[in-house]
C-alpha atoms as a PDB file:
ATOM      1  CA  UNK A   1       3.026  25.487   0.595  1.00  0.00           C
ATOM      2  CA  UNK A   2       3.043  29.343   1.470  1.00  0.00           C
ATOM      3  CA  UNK A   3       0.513  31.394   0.554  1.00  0.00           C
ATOM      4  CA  UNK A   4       0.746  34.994  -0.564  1.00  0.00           C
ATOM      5  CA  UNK A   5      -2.597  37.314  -0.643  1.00  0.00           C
ATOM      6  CA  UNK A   6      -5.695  36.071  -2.240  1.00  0.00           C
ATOM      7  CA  UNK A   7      -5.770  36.063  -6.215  1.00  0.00           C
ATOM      8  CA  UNK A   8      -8.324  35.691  -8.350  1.00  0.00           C
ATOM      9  CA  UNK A   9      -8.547  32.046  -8.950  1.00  0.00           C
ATOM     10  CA  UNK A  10      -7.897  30.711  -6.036  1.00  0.00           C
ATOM     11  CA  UNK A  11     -11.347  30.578  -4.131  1.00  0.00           C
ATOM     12  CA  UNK A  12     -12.048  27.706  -7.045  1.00  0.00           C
ATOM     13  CA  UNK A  13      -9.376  25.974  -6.267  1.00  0.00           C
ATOM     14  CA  UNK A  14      -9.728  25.890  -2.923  1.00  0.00           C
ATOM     15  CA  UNK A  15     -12.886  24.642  -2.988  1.00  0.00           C
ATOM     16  CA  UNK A  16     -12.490  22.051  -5.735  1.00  0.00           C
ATOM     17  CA  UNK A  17     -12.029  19.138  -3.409  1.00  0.00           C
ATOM     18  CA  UNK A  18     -15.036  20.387  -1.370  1.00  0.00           C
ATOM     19  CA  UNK A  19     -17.163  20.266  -4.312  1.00  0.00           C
ATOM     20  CA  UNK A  20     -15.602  16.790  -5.291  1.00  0.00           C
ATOM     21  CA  UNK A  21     -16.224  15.360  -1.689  1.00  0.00           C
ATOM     22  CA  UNK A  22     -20.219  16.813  -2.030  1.00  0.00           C
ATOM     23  CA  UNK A  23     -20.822  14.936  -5.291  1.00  0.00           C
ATOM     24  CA  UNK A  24     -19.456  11.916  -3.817  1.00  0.00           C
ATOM     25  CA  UNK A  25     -22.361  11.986  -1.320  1.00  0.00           C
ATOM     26  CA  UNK A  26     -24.816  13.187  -3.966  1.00  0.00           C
ATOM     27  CA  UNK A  27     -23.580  10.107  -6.133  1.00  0.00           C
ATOM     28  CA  UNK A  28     -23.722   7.554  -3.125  1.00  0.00           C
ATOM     29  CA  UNK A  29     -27.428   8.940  -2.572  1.00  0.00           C
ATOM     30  CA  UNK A  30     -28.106   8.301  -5.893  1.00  0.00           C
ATOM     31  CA  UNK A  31     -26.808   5.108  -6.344  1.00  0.00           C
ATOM     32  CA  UNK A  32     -27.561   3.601  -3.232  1.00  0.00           C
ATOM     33  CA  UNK A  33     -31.539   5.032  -2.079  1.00  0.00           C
ATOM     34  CA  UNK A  34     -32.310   5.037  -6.471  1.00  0.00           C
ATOM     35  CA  UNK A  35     -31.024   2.446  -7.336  1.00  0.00           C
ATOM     36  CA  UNK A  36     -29.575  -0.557  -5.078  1.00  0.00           C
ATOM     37  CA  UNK A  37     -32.995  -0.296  -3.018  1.00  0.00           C
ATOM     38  CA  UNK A  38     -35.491   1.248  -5.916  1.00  0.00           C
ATOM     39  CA  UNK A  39     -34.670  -1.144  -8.316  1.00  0.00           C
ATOM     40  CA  UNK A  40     -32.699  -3.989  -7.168  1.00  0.00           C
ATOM     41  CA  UNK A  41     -34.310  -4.823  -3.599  1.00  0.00           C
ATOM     42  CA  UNK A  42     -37.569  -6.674  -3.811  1.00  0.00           C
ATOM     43  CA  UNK A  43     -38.835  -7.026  -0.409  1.00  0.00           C
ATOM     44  CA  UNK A  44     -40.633  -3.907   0.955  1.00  0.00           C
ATOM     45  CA  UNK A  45     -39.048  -4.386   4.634  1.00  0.00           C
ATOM     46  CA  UNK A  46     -35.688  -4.775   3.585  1.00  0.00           C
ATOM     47  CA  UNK A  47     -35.914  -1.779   1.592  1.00  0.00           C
ATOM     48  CA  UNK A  48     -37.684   0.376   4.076  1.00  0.00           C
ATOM     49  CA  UNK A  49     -34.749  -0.876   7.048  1.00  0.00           C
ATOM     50  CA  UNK A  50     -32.048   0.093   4.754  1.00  0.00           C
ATOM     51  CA  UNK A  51     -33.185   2.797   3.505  1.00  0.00           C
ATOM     52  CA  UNK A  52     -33.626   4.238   7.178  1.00  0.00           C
ATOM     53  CA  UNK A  53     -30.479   3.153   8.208  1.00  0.00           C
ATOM     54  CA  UNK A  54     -28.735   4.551   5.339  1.00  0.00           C
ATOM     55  CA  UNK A  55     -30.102   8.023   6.110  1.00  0.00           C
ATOM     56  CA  UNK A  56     -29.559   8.109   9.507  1.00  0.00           C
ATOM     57  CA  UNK A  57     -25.791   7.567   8.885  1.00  0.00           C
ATOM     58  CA  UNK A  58     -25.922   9.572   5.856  1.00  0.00           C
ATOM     59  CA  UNK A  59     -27.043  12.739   7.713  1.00  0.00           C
ATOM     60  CA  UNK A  60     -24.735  12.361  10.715  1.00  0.00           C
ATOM     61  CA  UNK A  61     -22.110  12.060   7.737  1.00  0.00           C
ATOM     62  CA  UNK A  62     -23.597  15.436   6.603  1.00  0.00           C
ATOM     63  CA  UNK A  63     -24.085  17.351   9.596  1.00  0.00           C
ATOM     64  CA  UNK A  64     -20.547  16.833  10.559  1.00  0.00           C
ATOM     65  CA  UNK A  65     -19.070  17.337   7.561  1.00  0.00           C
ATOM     66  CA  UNK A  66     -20.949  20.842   7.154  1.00  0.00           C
ATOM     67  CA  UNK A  67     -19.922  21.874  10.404  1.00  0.00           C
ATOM     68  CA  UNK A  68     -16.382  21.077  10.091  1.00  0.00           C
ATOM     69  CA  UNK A  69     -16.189  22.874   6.136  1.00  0.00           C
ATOM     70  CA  UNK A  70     -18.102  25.855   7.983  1.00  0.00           C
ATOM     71  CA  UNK A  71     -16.752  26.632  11.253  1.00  0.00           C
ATOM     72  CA  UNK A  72     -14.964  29.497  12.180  1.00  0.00           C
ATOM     73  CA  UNK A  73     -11.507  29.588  13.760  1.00  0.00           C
ATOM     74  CA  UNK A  74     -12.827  30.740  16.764  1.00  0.00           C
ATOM     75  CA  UNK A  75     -11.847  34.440  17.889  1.00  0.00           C
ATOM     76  CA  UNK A  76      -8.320  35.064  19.555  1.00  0.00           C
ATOM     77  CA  UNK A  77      -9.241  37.182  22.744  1.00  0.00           C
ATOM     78  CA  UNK A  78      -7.803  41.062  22.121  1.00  0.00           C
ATOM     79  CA  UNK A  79      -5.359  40.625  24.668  1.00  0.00           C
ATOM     80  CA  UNK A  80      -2.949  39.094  22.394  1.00  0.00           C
ATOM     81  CA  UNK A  81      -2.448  41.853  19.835  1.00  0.00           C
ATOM     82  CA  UNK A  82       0.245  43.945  20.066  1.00  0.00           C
ATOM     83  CA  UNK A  83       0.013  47.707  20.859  1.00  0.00           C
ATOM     84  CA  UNK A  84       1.652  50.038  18.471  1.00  0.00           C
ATOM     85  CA  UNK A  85       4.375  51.338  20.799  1.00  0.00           C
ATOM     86  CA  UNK A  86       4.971  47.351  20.768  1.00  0.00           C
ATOM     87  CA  UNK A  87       4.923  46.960  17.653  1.00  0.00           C
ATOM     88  CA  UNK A  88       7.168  49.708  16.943  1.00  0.00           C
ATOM     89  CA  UNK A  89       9.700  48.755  19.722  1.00  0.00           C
ATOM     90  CA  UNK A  90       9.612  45.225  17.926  1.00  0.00           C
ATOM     91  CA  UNK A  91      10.385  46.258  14.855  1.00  0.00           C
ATOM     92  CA  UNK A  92      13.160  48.383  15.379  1.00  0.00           C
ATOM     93  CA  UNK A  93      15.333  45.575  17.631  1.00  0.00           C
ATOM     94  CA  UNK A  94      17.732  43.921  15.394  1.00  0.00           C
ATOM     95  CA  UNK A  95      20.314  42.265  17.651  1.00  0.00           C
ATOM     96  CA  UNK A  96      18.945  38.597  18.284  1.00  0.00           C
ATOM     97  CA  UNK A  97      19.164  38.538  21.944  1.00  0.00           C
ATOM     98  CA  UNK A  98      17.849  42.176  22.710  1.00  0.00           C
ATOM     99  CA  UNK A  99      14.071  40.977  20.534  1.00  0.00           C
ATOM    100  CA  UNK A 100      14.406  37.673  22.550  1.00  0.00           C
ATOM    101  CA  UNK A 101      13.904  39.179  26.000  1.00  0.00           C
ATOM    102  CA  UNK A 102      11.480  41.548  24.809  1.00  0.00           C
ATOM    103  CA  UNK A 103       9.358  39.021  23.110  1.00  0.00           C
ATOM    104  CA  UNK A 104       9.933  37.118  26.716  1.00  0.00           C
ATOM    105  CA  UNK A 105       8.452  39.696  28.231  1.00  0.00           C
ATOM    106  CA  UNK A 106       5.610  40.121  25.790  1.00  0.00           C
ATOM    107  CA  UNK A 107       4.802  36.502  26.475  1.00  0.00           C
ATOM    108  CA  UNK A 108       4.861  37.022  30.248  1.00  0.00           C
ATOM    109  CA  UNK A 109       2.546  39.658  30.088  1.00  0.00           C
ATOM    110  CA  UNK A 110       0.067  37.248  28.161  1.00  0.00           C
ATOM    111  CA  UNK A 111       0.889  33.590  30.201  1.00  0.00           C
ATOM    112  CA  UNK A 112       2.671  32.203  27.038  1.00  0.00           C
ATOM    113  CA  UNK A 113       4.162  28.854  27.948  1.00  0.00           C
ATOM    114  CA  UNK A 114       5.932  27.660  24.757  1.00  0.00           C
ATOM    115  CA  UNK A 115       8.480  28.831  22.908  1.00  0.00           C
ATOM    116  CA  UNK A 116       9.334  28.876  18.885  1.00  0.00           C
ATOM    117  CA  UNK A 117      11.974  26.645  17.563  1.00  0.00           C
ATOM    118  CA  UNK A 118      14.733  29.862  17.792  1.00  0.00           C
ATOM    119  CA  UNK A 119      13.847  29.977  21.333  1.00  0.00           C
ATOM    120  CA  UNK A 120      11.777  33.131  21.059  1.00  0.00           C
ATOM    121  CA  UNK A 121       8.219  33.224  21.990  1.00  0.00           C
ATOM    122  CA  UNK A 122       5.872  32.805  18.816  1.00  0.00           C
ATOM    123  CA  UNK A 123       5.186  36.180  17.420  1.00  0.00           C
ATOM    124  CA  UNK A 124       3.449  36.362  13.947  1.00  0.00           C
ATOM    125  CA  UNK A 125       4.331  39.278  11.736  1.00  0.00           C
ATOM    126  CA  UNK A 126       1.023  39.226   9.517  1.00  0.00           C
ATOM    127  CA  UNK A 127      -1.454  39.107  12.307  1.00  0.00           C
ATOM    128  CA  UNK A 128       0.320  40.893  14.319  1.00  0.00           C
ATOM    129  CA  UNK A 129       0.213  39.240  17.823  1.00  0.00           C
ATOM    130  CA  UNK A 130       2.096  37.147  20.464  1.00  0.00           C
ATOM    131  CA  UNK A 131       0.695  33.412  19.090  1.00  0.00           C
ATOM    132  CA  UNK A 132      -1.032  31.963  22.342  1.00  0.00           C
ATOM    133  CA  UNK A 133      -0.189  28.145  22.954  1.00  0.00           C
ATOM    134  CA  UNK A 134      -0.419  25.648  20.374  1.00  0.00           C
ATOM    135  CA  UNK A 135      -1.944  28.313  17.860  1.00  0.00           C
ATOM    136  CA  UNK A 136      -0.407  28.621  14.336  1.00  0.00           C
ATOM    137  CA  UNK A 137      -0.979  30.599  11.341  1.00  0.00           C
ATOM    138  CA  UNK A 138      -2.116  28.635   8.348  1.00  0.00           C
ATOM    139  CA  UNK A 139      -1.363  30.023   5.059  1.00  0.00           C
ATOM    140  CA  UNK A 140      -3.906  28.382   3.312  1.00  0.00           C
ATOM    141  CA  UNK A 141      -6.527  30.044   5.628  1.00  0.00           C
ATOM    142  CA  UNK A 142      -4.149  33.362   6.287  1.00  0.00           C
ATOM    143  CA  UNK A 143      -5.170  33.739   9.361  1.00  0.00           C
ATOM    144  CA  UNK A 144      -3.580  32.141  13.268  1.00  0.00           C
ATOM    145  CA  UNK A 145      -5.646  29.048  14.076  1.00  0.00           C
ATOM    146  CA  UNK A 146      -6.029  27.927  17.839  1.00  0.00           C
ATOM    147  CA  UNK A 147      -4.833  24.540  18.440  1.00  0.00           C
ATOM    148  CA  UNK A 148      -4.130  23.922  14.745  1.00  0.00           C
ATOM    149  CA  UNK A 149      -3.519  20.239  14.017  1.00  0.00           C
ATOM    150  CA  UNK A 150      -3.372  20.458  10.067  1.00  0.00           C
ATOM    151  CA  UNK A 151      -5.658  21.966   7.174  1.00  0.00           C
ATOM    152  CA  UNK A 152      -7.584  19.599   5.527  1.00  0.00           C
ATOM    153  CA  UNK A 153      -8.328  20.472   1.892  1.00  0.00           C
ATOM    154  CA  UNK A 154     -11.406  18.224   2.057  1.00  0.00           C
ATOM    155  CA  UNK A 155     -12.656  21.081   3.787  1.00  0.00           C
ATOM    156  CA  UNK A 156     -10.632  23.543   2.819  1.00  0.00           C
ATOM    157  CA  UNK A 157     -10.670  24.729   6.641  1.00  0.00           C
ATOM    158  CA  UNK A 158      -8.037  23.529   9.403  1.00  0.00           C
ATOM    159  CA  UNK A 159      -8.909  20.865  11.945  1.00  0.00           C
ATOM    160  CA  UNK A 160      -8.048  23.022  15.200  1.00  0.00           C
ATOM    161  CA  UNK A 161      -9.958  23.922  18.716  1.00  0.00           C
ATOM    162  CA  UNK A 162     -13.232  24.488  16.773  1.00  0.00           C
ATOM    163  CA  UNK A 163     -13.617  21.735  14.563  1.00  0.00           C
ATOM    164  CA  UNK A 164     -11.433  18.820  15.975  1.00  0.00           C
ATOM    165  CA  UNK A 165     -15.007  17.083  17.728  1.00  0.00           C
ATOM    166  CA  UNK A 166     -16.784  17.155  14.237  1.00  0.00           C
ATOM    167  CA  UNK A 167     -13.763  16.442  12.266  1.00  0.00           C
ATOM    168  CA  UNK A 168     -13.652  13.248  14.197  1.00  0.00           C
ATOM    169  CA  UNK A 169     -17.062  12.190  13.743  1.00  0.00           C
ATOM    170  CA  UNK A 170     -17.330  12.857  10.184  1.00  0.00           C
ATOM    171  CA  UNK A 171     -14.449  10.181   9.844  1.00  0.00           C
ATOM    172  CA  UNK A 172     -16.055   7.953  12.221  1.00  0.00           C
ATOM    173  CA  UNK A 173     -19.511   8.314  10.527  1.00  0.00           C
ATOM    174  CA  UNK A 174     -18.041   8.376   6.837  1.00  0.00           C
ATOM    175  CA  UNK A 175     -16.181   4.925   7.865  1.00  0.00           C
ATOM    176  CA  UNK A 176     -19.437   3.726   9.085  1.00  0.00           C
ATOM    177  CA  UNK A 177     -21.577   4.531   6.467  1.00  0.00           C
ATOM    178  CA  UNK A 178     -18.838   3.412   3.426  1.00  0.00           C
ATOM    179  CA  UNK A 179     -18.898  -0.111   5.556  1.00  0.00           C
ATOM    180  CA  UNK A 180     -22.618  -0.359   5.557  1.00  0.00           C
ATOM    181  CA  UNK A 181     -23.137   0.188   1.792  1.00  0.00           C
ATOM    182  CA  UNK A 182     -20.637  -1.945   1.076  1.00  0.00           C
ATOM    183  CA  UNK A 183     -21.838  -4.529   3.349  1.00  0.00           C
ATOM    184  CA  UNK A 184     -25.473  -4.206   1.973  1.00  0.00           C
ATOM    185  CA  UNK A 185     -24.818  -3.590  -1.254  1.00  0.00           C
ATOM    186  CA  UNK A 186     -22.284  -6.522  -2.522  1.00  0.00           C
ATOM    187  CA  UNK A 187     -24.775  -9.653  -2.278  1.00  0.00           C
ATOM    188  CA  UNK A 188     -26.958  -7.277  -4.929  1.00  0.00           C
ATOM    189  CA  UNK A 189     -23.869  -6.567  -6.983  1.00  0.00           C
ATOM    190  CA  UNK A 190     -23.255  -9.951  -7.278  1.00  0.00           C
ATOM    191  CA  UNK A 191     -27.138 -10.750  -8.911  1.00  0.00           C
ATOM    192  CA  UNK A 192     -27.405  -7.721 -10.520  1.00  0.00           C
ATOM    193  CA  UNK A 193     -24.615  -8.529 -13.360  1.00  0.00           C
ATOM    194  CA  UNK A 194     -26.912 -11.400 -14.177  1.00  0.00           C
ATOM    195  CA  UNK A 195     -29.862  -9.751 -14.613  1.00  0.00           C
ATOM    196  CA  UNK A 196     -31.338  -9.142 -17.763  1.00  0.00           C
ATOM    197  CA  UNK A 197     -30.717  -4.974 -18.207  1.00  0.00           C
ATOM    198  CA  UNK A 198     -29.715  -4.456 -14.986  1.00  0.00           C
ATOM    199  CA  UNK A 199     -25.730  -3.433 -16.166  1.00  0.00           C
ATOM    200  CA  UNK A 200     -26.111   0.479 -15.160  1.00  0.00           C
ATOM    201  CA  UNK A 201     -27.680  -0.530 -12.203  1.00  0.00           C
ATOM    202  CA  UNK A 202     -24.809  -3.090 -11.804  1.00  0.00           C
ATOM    203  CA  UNK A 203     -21.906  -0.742 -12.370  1.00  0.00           C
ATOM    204  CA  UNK A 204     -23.104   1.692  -9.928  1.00  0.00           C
ATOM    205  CA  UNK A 205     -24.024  -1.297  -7.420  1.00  0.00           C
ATOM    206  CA  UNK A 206     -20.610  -2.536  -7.516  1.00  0.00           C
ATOM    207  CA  UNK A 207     -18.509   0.870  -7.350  1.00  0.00           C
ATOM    208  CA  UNK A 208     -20.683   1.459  -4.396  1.00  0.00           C
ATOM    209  CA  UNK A 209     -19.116  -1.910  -2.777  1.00  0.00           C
ATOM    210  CA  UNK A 210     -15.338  -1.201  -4.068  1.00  0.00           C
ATOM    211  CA  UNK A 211     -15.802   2.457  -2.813  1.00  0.00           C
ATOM    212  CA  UNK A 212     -17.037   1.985   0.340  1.00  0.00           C
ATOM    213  CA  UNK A 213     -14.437  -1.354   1.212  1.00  0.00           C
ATOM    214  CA  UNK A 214     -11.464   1.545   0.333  1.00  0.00           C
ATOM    215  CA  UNK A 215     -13.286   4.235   2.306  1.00  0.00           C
ATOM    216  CA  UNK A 216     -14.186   2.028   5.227  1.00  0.00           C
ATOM    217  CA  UNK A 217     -10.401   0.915   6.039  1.00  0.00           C
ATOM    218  CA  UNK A 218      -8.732   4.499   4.768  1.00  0.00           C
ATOM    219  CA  UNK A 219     -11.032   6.440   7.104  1.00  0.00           C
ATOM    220  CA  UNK A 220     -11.554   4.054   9.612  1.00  0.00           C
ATOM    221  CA  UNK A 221      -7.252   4.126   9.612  1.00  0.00           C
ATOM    222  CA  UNK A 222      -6.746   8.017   9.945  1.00  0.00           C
ATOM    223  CA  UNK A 223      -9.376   7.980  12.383  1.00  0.00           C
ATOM    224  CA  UNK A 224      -7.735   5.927  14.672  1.00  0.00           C
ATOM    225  CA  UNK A 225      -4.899   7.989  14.210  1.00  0.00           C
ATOM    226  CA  UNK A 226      -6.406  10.647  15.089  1.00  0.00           C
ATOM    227  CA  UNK A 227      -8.474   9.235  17.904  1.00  0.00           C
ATOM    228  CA  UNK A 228      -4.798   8.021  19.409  1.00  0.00           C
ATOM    229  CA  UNK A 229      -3.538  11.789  19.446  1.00  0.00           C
ATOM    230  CA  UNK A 230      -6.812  12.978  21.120  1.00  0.00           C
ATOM    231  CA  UNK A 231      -6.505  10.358  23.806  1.00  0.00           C
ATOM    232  CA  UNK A 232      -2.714  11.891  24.147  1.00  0.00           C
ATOM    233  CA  UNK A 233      -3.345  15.169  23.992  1.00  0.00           C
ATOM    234  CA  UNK A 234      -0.846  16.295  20.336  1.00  0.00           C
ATOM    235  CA  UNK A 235      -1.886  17.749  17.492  1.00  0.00           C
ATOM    236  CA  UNK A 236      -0.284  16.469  13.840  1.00  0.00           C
ATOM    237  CA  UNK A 237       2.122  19.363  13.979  1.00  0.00           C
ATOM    238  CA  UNK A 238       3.500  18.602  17.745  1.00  0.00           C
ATOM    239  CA  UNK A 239       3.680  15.295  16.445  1.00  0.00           C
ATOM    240  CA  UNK A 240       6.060  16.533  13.636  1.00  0.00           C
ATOM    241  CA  UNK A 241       7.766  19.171  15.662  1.00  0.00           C
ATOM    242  CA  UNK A 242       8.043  18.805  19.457  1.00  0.00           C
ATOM    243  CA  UNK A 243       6.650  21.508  21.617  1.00  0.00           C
ATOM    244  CA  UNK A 244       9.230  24.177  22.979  1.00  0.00           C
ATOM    245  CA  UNK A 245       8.093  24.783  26.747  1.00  0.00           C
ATOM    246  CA  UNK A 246       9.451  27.569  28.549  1.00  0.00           C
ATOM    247  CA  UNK A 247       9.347  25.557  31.652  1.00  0.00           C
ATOM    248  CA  UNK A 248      10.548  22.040  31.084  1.00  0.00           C
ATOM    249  CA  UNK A 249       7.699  20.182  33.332  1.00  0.00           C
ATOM    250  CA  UNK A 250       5.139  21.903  31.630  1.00  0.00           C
ATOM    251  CA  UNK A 251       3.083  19.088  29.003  1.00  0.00           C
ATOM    252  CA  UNK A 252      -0.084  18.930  27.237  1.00  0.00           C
ATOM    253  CA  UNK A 253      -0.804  15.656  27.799  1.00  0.00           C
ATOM    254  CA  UNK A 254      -2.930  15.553  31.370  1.00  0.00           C
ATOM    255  CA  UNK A 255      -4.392  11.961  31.516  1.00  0.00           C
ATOM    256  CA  UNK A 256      -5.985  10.329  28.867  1.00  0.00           C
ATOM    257  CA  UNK A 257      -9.571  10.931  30.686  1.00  0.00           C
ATOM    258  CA  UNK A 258      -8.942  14.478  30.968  1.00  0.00           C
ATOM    259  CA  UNK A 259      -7.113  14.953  27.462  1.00  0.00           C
ATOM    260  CA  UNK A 260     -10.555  13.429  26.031  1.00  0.00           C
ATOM    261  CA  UNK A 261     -12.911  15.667  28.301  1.00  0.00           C
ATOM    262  CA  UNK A 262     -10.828  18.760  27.525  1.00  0.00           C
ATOM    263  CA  UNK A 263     -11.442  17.858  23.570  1.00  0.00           C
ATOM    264  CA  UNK A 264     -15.086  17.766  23.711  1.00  0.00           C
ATOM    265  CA  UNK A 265     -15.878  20.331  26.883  1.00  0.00           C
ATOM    266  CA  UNK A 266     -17.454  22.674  24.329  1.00  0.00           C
ATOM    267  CA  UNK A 267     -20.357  21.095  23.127  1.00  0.00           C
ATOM    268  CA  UNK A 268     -22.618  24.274  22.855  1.00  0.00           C
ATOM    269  CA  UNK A 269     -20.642  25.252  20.091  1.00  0.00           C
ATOM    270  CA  UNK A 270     -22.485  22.775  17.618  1.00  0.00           C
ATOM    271  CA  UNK A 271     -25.260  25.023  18.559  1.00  0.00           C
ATOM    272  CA  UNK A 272     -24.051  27.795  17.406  1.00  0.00           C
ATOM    273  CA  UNK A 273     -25.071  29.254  13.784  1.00  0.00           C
ATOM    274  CA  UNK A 274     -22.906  27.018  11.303  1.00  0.00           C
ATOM    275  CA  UNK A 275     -21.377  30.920   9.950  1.00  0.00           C
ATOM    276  CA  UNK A 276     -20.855  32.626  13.645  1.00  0.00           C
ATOM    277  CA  UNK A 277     -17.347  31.950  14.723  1.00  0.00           C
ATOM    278  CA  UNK A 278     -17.455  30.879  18.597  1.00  0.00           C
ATOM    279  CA  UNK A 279     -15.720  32.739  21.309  1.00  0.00           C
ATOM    280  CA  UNK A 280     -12.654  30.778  22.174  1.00  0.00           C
ATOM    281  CA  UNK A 281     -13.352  31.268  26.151  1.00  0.00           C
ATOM    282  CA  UNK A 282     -10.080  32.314  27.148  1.00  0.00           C
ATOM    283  CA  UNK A 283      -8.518  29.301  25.474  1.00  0.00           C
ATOM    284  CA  UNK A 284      -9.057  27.053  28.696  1.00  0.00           C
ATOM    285  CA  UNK A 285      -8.503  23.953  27.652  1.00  0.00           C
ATOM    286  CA  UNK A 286      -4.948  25.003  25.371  1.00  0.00           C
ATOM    287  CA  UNK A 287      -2.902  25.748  28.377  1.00  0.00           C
ATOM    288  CA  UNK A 288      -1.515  22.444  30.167  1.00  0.00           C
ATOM    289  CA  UNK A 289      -1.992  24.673  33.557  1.00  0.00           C
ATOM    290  CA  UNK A 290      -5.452  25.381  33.035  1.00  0.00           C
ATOM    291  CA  UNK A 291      -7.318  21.718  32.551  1.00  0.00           C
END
């Protein structure tokens, strides 16, 4: 859906499923460390192996999921602005063909290799730049996104060049961890709705199980969907609209070893403070002719 300046109430709305998705794991603390293994598990070595398991999965969960809410877009190097003679000249073409081959030339000058659905190369009006390869402004974020793949209001930030490594493992950890509770938790659920005042500790027993069966196939499903477009190199939006390239041979897709390496080449950028955005370096890994 488009999205105009920011207004006044939007922030909370934004953020509404963010908040929902943190009191989930509050709740699933809560119910499972409280009270599956404070009050329903008897044995002292059971309890202490699941609740270290559960915490080690739970704070992967975490750690991804904060990076991915928190990341920056990563900074589009300067060389993709326009100048203001530019912008000028591009504003004041109005025959079709004449802002074509400027905008060609534009995108020469800056080693674009795609093209926008009208043939053009990808200019965008609000930033005011020539859109490198495979970027795209969000207008939930209002702002052009490197390698955007889609925004995500679970995190109310778009899975792109930044974020697509931790993205990936908070599905693969979330799946993980709903699996395990439910796993661990059902035999418990079972006992614990006959047991003599144990029916809050039953009800929260047993929505732990239900929720975690649901979470464990949903996110276990997208993230094999998303695991498949890694391995071939496409974002969710080149899946939905094929990629224009100025030079038909040109492709994204370089070998499914390679497509994977490219995807997680910049490691050091989980290092980085969770508020700095990271220097996209020269977007080397978004250009099929740069692997």
């Amino acid at each position: 859906m488009p999205r105009g300046r920011l207004g006044l109430g939007d922030p909370f709305f934004e953020w509404l499923p963010v908040v929902g998705v943190v009191a989930l794991f509050v709740w699933t603390y809560y119910a499972y460390v409280t009270v599956l293994c404070g009050r329903l598990v008897e044995d002292d070595v059971l309890r202490l192996l699941l609740v270290v398991a559960f915490h080690a999965l739970f704070l992967l969960c975490v750690w991804s999921f904060v990076h991915t809410t928190f990341a920056g877009a990563g900074r589009i190097p300067a060389y993709f602005s326009v100048s203001v003679d530019e912008k000028q000249r591009l504003d004041a073409l109005t025959d079709f063909h004449e802002r074509q081959r400027y905008l060609d030339e534009l995108g020469d000058k800056r080693g674009i290799l795609t093209l926008g659905m009208d043939g053009c190369v990808r200019y965008c009006a609000e930033c005011q730049r020539i859109k490198p390869d495979r970027c795209h402004h969000c207008s939930w974020c209002r702002r052009c996104v490197l390698k955007m793949d889609h925004h995500c209001p679970w995190f109310n930030n778009c899975v792109s060049f930044t974020t697509q490594k931790s993205f990936l493992l908070t599905l693969v950890y979330s799946s993980l961890l709903a699996g395990f509770v439910a796993a661990t938790s059902v035999i418990h659920a079972v006992l614990a709705w006959f047991g003599q005042g144990l029916w809050f500790a039953a009800i929260n027993v047993s929505a732990l199980v239900i929720g975690g069966i649901y979470l464990s196939v949903g996110l276990g499903s997208f993230f094999y969907i998303h695991l498949d477009n890694m391995c071939r190199n496409v974002t969710t939006l080149e899946k939905m609209r094929s990629t224009v390239f100025r030079e038909p041979e040109d492709s994204f897709d370089i070998g499914r070893t390679e497509n994977v390496a490219q995807s997680h080449r910049h490691v050091w950028h989980w290092f980085l403070p969770l508020f700095q955005q990271p220097w996209a370096p020269e977007l080397d890994s978004l250009s099929p002719r740069c692997p």
